[in-house]
N, C-alpha and C. Protein backbone atom coordinates (compact mmCIF):
# COMPACT_ATOMS: atom_id res chain seq x y z
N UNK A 1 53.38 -223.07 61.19
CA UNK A 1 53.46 -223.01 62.66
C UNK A 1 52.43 -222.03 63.22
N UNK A 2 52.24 -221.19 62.48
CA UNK A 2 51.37 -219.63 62.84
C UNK A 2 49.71 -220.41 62.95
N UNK A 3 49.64 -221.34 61.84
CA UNK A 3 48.29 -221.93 61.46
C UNK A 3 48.29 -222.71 63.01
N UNK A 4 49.06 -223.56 63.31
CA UNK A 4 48.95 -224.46 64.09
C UNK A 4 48.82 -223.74 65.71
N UNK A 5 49.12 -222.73 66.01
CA UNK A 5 48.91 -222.21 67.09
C UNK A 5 47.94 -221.59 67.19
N UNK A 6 47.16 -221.05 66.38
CA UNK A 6 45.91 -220.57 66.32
C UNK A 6 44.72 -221.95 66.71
N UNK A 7 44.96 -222.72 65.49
CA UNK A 7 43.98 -224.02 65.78
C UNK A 7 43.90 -224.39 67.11
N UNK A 8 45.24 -224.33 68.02
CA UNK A 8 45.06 -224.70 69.58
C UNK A 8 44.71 -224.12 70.29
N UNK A 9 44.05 -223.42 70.43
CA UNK A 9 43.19 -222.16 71.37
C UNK A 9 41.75 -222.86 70.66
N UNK A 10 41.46 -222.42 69.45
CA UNK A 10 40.28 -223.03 69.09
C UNK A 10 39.66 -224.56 69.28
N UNK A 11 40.60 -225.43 69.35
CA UNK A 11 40.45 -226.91 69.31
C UNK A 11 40.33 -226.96 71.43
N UNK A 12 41.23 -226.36 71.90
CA UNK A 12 40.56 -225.85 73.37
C UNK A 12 39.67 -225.35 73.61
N UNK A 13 39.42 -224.66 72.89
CA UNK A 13 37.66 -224.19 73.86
C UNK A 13 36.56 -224.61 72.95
N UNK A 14 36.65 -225.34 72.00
CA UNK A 14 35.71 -226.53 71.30
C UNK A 14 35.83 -227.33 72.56
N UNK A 15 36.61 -227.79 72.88
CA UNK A 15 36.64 -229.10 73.65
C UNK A 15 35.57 -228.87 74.63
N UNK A 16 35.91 -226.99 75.51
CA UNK A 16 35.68 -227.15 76.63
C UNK A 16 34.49 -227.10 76.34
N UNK A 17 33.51 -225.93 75.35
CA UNK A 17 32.54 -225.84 75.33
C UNK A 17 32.02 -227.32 75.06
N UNK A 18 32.17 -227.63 74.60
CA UNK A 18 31.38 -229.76 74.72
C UNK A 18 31.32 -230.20 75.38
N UNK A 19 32.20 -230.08 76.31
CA UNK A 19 32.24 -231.07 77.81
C UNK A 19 31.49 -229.74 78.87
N UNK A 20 31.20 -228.46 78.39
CA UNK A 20 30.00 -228.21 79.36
C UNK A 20 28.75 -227.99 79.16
N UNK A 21 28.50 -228.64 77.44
CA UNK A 21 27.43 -228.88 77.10
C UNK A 21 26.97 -230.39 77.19
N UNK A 22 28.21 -230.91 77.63
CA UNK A 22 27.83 -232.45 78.00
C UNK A 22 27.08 -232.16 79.77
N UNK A 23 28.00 -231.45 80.49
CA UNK A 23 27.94 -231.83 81.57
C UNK A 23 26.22 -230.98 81.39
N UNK A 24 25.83 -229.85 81.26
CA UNK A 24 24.25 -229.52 81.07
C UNK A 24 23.49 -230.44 81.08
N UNK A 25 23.70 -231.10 79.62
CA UNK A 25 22.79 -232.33 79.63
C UNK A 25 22.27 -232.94 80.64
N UNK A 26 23.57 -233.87 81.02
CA UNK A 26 23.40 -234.85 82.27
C UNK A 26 22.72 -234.05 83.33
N UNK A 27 23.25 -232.64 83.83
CA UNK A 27 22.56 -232.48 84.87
C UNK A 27 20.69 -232.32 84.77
N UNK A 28 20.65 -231.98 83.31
CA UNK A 28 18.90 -231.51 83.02
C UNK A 28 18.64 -232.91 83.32
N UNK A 29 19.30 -234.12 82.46
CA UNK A 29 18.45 -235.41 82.63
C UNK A 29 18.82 -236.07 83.85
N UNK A 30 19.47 -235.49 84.55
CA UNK A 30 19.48 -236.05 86.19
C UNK A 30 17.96 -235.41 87.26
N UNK A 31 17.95 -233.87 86.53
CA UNK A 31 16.41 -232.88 87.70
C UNK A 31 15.41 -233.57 86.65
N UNK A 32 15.34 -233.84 85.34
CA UNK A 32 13.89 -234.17 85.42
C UNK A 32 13.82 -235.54 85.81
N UNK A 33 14.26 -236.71 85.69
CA UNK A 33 14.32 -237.94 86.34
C UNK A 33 14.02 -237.80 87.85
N UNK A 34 14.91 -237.05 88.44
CA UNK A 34 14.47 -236.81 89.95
C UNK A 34 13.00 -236.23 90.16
N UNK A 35 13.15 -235.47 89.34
CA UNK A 35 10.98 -234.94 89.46
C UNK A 35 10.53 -236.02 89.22
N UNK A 36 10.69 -236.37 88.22
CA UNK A 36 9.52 -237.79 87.59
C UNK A 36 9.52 -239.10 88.68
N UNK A 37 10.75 -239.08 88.93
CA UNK A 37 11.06 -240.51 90.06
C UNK A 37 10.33 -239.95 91.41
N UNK A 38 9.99 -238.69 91.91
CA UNK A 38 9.23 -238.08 93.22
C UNK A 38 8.08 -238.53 93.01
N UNK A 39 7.65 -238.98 94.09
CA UNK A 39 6.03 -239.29 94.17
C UNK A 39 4.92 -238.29 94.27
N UNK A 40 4.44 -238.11 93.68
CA UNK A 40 3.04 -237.15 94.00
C UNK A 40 1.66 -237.98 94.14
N UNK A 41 0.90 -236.84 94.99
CA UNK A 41 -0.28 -237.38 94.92
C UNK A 41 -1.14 -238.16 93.37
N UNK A 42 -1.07 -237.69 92.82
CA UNK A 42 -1.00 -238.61 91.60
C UNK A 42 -0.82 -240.20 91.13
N UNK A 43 0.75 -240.13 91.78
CA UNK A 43 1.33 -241.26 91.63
C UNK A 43 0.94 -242.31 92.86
N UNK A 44 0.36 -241.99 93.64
CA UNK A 44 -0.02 -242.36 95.02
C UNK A 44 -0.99 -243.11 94.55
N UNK A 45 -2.53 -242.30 93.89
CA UNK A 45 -3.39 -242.70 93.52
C UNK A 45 -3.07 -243.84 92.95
N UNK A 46 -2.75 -243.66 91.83
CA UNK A 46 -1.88 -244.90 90.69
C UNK A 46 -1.53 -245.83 90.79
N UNK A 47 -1.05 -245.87 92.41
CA UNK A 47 -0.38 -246.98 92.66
C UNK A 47 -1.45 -247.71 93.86
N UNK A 48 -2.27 -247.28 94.85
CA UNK A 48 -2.82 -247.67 95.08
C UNK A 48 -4.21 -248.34 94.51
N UNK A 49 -4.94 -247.88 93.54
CA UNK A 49 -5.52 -248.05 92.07
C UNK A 49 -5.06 -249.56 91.58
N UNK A 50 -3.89 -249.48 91.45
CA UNK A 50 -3.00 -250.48 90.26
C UNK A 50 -2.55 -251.78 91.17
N UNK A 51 -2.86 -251.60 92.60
CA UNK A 51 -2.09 -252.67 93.42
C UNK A 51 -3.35 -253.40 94.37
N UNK A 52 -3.37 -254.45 94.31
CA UNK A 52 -4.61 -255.55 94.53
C UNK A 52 -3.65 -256.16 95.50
N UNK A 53 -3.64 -255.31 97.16
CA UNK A 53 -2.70 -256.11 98.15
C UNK A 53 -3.35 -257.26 99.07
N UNK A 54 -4.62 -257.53 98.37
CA UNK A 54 -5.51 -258.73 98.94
C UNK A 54 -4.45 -260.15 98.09
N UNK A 55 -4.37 -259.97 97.31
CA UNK A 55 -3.83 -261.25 96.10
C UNK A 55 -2.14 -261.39 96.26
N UNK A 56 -1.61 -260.69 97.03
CA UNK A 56 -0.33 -261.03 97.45
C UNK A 56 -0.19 -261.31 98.98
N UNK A 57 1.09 -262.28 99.06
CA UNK A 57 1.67 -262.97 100.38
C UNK A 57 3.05 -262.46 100.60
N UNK A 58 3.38 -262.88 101.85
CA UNK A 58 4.89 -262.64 101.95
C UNK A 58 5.72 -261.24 101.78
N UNK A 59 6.82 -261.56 100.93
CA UNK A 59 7.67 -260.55 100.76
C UNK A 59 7.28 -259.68 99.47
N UNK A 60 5.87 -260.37 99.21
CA UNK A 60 6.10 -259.47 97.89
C UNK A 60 4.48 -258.62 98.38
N UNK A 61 4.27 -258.91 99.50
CA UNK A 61 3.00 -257.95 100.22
C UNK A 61 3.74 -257.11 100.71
N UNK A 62 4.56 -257.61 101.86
CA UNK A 62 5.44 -256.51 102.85
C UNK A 62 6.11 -255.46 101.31
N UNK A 63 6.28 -256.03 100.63
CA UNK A 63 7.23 -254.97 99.62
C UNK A 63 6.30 -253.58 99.24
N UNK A 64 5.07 -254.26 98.71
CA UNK A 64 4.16 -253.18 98.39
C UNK A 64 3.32 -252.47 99.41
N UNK A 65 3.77 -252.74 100.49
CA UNK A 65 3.13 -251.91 101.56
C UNK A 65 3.99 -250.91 101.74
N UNK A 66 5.55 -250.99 101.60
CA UNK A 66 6.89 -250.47 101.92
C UNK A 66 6.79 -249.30 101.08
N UNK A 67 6.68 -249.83 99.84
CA UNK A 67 6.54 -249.00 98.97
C UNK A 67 5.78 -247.56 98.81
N UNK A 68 4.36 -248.11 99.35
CA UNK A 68 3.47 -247.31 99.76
C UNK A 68 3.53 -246.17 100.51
N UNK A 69 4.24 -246.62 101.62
CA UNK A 69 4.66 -246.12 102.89
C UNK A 69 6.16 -245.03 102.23
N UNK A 70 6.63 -245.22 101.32
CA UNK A 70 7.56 -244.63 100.94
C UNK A 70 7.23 -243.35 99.91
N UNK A 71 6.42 -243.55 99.45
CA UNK A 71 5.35 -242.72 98.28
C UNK A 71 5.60 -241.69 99.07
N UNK A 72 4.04 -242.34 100.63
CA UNK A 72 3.62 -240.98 101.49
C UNK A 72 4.61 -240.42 101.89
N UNK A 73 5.55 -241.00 102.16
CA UNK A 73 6.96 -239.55 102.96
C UNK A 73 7.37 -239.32 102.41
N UNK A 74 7.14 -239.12 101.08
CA UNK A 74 7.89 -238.23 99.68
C UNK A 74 7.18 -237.47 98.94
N UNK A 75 5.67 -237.37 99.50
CA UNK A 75 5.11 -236.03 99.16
C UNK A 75 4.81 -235.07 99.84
N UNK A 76 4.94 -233.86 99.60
CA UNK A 76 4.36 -232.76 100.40
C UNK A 76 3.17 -232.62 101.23
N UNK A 77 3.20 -231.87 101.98
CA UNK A 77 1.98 -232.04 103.04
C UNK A 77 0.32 -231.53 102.37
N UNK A 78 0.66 -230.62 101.31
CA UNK A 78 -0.67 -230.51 100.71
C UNK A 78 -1.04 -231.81 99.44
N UNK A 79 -0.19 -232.38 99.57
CA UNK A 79 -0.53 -233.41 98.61
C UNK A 79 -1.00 -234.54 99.87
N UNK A 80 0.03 -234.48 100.89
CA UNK A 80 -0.99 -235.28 101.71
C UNK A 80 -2.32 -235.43 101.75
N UNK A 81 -2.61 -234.01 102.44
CA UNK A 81 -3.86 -233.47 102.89
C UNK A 81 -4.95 -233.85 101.40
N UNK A 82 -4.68 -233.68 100.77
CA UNK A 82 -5.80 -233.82 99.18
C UNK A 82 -6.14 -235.50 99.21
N UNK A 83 -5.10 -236.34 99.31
CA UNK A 83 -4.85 -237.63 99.37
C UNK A 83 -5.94 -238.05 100.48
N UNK A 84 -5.73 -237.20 101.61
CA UNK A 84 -6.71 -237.76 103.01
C UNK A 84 -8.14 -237.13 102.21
N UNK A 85 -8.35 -236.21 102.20
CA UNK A 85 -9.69 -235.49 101.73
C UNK A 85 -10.20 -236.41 100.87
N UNK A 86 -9.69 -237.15 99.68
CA UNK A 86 -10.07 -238.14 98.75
C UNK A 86 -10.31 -239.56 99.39
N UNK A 87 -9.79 -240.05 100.57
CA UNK A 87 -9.81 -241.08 100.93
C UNK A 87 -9.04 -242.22 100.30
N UNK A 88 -8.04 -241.61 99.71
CA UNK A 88 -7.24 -242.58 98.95
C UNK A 88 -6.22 -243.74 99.29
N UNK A 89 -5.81 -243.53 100.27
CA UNK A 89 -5.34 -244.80 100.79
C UNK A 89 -6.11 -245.89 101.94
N UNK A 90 -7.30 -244.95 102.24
CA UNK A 90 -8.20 -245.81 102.98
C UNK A 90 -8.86 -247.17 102.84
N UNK A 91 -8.98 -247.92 101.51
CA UNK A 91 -9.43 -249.01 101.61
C UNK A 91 -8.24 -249.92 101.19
N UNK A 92 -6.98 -249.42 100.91
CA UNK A 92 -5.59 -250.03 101.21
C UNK A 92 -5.58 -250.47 102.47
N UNK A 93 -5.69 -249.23 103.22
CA UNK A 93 -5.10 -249.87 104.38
C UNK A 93 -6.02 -250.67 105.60
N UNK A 94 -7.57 -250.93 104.74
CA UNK A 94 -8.14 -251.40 105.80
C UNK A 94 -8.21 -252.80 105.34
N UNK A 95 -8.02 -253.31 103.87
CA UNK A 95 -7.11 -254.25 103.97
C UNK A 95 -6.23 -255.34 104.38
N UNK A 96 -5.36 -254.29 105.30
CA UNK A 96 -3.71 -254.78 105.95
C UNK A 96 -4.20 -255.53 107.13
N UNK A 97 -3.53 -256.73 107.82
CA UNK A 97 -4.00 -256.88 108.78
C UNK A 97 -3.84 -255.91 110.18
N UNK A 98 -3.92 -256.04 111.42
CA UNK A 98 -3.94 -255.36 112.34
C UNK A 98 -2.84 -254.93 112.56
N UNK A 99 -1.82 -256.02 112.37
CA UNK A 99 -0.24 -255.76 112.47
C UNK A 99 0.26 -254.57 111.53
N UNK A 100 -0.62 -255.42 110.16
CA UNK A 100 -0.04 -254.28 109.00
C UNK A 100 -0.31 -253.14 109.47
N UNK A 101 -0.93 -252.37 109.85
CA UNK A 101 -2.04 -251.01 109.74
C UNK A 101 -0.95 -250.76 110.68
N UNK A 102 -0.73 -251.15 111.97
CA UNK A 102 0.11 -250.50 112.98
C UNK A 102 1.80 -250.10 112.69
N UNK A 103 2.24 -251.05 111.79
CA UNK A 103 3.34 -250.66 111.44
C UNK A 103 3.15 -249.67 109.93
N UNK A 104 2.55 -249.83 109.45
CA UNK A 104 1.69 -248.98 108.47
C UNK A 104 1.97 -247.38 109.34
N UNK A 105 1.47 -247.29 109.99
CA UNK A 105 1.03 -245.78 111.17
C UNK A 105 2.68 -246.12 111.38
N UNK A 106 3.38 -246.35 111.81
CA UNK A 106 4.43 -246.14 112.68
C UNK A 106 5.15 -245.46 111.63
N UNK A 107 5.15 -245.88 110.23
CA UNK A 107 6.32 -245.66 108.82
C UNK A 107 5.78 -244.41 108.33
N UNK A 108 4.08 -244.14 108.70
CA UNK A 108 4.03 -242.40 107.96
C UNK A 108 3.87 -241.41 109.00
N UNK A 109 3.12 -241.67 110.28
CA UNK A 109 3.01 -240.79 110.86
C UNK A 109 3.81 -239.94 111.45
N UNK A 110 4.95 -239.83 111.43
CA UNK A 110 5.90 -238.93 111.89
C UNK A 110 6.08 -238.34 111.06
N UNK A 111 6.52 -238.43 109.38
CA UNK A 111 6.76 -237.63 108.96
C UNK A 111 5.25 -237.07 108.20
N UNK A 112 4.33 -237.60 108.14
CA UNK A 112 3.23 -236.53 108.18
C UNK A 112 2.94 -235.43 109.33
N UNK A 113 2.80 -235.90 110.61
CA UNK A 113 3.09 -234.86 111.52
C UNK A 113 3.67 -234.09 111.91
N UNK A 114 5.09 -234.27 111.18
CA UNK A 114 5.82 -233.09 111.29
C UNK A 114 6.06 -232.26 110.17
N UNK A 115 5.58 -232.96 109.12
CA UNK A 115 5.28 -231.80 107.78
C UNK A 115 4.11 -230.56 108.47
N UNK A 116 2.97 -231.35 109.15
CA UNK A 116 2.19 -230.47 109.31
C UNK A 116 2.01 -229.31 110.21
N UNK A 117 3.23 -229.66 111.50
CA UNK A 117 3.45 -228.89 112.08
C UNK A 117 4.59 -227.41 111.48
N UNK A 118 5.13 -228.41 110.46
CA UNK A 118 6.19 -227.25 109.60
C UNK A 118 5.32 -226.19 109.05
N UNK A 119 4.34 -226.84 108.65
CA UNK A 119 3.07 -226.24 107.21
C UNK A 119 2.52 -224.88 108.49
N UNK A 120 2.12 -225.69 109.71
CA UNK A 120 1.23 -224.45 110.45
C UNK A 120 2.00 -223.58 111.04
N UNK A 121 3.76 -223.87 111.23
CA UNK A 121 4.66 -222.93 111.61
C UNK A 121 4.67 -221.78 110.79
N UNK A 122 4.62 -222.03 109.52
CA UNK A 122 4.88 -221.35 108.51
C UNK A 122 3.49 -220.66 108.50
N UNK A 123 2.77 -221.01 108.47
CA UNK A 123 1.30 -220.20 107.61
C UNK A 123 0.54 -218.92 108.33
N UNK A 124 -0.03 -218.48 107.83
CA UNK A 124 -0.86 -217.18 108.11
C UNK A 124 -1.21 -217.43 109.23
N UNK A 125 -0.90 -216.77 110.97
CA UNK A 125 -2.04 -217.05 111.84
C UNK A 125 -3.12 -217.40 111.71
N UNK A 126 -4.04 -216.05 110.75
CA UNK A 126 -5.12 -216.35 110.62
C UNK A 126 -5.71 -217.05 109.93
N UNK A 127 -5.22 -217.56 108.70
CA UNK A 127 -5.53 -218.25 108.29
C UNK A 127 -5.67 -220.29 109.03
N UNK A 128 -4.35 -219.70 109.94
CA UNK A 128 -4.29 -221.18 111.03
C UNK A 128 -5.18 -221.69 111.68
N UNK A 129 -5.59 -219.93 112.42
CA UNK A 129 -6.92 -220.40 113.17
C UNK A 129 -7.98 -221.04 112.39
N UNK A 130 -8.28 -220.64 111.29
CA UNK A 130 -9.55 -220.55 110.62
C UNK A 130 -9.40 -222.52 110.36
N UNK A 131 -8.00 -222.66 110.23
CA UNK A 131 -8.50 -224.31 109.46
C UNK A 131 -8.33 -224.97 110.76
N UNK A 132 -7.77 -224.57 112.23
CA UNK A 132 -7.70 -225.47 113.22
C UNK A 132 -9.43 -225.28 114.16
N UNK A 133 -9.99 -223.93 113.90
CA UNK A 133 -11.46 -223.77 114.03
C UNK A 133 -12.31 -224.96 113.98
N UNK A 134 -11.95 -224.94 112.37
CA UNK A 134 -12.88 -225.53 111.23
C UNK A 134 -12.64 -227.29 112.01
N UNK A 135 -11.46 -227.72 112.52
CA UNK A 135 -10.98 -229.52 112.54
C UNK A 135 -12.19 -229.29 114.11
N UNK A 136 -11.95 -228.28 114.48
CA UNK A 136 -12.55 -228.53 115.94
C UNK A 136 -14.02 -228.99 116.00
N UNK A 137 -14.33 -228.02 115.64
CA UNK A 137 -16.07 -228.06 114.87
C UNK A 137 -16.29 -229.24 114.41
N UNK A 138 -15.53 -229.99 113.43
CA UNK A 138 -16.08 -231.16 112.58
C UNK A 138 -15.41 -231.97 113.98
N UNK A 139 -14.78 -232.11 114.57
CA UNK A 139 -14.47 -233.17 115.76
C UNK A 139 -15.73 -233.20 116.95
N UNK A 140 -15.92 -232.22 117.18
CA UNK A 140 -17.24 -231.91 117.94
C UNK A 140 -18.03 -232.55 117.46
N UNK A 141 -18.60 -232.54 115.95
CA UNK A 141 -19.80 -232.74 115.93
C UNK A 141 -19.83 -234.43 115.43
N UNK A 142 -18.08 -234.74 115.15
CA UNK A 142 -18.25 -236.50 115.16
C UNK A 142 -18.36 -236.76 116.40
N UNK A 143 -18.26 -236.43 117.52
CA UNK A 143 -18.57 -236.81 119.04
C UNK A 143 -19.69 -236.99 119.15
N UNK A 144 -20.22 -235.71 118.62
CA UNK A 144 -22.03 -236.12 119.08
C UNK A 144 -22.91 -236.86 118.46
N UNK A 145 -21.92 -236.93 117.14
CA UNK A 145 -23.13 -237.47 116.34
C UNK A 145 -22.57 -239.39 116.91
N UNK A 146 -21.65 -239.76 117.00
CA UNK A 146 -21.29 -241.02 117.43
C UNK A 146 -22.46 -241.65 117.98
N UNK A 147 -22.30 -243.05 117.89
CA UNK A 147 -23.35 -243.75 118.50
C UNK A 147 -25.19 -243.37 117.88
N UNK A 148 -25.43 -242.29 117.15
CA UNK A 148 -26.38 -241.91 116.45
C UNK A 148 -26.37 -242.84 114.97
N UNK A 149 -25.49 -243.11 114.09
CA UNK A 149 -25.38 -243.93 113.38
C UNK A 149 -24.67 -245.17 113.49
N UNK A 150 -25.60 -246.52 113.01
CA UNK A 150 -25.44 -247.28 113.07
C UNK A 150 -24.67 -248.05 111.81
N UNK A 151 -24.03 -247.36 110.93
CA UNK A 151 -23.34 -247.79 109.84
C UNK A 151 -22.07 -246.94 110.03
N UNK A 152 -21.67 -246.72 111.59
CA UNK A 152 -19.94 -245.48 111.16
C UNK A 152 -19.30 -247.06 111.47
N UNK A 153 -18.31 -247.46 110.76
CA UNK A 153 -17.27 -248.06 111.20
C UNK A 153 -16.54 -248.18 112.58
N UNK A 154 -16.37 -249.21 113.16
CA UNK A 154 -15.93 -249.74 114.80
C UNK A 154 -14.74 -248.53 114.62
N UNK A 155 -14.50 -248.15 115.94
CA UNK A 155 -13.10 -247.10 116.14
C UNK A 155 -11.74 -248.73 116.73
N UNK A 156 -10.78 -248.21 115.64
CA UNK A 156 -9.48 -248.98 116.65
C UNK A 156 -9.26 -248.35 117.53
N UNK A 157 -9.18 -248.57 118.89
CA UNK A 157 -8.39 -247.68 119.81
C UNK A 157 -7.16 -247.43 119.72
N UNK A 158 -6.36 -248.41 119.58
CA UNK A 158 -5.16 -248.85 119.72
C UNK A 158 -4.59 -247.72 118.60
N UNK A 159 -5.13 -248.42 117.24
CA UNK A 159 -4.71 -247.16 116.36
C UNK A 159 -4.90 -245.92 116.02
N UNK A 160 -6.46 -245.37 117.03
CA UNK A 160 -6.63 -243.90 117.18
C UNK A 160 -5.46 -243.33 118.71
N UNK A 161 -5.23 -243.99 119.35
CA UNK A 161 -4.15 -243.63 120.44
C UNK A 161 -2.72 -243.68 119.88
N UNK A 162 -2.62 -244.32 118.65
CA UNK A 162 -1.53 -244.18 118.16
C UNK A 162 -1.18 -243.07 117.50
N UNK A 163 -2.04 -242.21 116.79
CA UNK A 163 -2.17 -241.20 116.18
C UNK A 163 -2.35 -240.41 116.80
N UNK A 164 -3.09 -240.15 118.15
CA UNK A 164 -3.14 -238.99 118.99
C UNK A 164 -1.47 -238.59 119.42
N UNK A 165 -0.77 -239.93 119.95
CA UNK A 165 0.34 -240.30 120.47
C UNK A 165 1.27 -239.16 119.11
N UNK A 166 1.39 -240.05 118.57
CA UNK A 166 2.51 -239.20 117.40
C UNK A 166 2.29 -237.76 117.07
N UNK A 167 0.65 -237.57 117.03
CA UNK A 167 0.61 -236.16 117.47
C UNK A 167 0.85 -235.18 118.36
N UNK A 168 0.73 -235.63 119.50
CA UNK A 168 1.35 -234.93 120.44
C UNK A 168 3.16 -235.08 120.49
N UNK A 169 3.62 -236.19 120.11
CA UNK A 169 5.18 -235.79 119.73
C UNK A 169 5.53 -234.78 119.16
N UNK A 170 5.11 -234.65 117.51
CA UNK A 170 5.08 -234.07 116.64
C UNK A 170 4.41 -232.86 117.11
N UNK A 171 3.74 -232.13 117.79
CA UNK A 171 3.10 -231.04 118.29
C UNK A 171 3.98 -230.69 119.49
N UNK A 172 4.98 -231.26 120.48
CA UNK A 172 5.80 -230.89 121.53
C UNK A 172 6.79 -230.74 120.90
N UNK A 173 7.61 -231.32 119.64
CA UNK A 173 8.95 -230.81 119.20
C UNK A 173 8.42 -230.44 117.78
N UNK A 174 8.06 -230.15 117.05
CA UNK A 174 7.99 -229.46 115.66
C UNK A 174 7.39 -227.85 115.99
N UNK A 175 6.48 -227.73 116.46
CA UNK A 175 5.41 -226.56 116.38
C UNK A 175 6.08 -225.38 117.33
N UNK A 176 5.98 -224.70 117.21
CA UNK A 176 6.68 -222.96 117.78
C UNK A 176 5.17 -222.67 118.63
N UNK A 177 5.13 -221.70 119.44
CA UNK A 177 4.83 -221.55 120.42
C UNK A 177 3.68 -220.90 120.39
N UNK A 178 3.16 -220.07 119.31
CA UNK A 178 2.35 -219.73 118.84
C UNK A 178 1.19 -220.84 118.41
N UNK A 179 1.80 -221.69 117.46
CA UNK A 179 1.32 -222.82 117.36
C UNK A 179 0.77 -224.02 118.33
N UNK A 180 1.03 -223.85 118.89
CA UNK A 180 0.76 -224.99 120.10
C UNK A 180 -0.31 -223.94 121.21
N UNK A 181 -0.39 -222.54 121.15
CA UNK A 181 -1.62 -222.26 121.84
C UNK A 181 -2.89 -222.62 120.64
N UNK A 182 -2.60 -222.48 119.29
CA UNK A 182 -3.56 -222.37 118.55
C UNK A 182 -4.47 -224.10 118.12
N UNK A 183 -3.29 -225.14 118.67
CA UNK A 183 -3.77 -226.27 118.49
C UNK A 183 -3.71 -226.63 119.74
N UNK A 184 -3.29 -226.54 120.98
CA UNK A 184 -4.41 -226.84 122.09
C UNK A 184 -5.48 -227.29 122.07
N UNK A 185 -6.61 -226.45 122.41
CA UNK A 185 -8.07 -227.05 121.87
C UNK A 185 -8.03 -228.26 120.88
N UNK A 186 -7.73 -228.40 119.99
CA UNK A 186 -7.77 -229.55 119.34
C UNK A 186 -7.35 -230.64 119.68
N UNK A 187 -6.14 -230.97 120.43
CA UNK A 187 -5.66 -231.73 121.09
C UNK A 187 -6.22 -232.72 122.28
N UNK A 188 -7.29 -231.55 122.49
CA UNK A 188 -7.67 -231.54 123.78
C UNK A 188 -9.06 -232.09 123.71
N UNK A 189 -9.64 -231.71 122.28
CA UNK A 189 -10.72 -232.58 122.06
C UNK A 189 -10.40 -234.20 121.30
N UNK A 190 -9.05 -234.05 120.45
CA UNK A 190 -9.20 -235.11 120.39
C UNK A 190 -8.99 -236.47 121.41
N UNK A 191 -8.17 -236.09 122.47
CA UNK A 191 -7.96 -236.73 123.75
C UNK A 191 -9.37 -237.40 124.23
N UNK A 192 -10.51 -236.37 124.26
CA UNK A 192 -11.81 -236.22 124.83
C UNK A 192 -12.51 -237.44 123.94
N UNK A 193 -12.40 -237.37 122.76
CA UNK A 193 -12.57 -238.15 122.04
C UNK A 193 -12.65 -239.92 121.67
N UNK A 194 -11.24 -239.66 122.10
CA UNK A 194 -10.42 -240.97 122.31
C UNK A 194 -11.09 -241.69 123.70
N UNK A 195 -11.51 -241.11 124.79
CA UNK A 195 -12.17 -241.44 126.52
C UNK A 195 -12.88 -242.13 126.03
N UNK A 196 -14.21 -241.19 125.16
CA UNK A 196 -15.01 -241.50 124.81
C UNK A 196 -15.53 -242.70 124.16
N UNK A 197 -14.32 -243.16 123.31
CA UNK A 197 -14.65 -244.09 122.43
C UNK A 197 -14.89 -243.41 121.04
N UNK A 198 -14.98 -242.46 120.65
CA UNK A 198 -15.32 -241.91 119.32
C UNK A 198 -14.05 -241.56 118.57
């Protein structure tokens, strides 16, 4: 009897320790699955790379556009930003027809714009100024240089007013107050911009 009451304390916390070395497990192979299943810029590439949306119709085009569109609002805003700098979804989406591209813009641009207004809430003043400086400058000097080359690509209006548009949403409710004197000017040229035609 003496034997047998001892074993039950031990045969209890055998048990328990197993079932919370079970439950460990599952949770490790639940976070790395969830990392691996997150999209990164990487996987963005990869998939735009790997997907020929000229050679599909229908539901199985709309799918891989969806998809696409689902990537971008599941990565971070500096993975954005690297993604734009590379030009990586750019000959995807010029691609899409007119329709596509617009509902295309409607499915990322909000939550890119308001990542980015999170990103400049957060960041170094100065360092803010220095990269909203820097957009101004290079906007300026696509103004002037416009109409000087004869190989820039036609401007959509429709879809550069769409993007100004969501920007200024995304710049009246995301951005703190600080922020919104520091992107002013920018706003203000890209507006100028848009008159213009550039």
């Amino acid at each position: 009897m003496g034997g047998y009451g001892i074993l039950w304390p031990m045969r209890f916390w055998t048990k328990i320790a197993f079932a919370v070395v079970i439950i460990w497990a599952l949770a490790g192979g639940a976070i790395y699955w969830a990392r691996k299943a997150r999209p990164s810029a990487e996987s963005v590439t990869a998939y735009v790379q790997a997907t020929d949306i000229e050679s599909k119709n229908g539901n199985e085009r709309a799918k891989s556009i969806r998809h696409l569109e689902d990537m971008l609002n599941g990565i971070s805003y500096e993975e954005r930003q690297e993604l734009h700098r590379q030009e990586t979804t750019r000959d995807f989406v010029r691609k899409l027809t007119p329709a596509e591209q617009m509902a295309f813009l409607d499915a990322t641009l909000p939550a890119g714009f308001k990542q980015m207004m999170e990103s400049f809430n957060k960041m170094e003043p100065a360092r803010r100024k220095r990269i909203l400086e820097k957009a101004l400058e290079d906007m300026k000097k696509q103004a002037s240089e416009a109409g000087t080359t004869s190989d820039a690509p036609p401007v959509d209006v429709r879809m550069t007013q769409r993007m100004v548009d969501e920007g200024m949403r995304a710049f009246y409710n995301d951005a703190n107050a600080e922020v919104k004197l520091d992107v002013a000017p920018l706003i203000e040229q890209m507006q100028r911009n848009l008159q213009s035609g550039r």
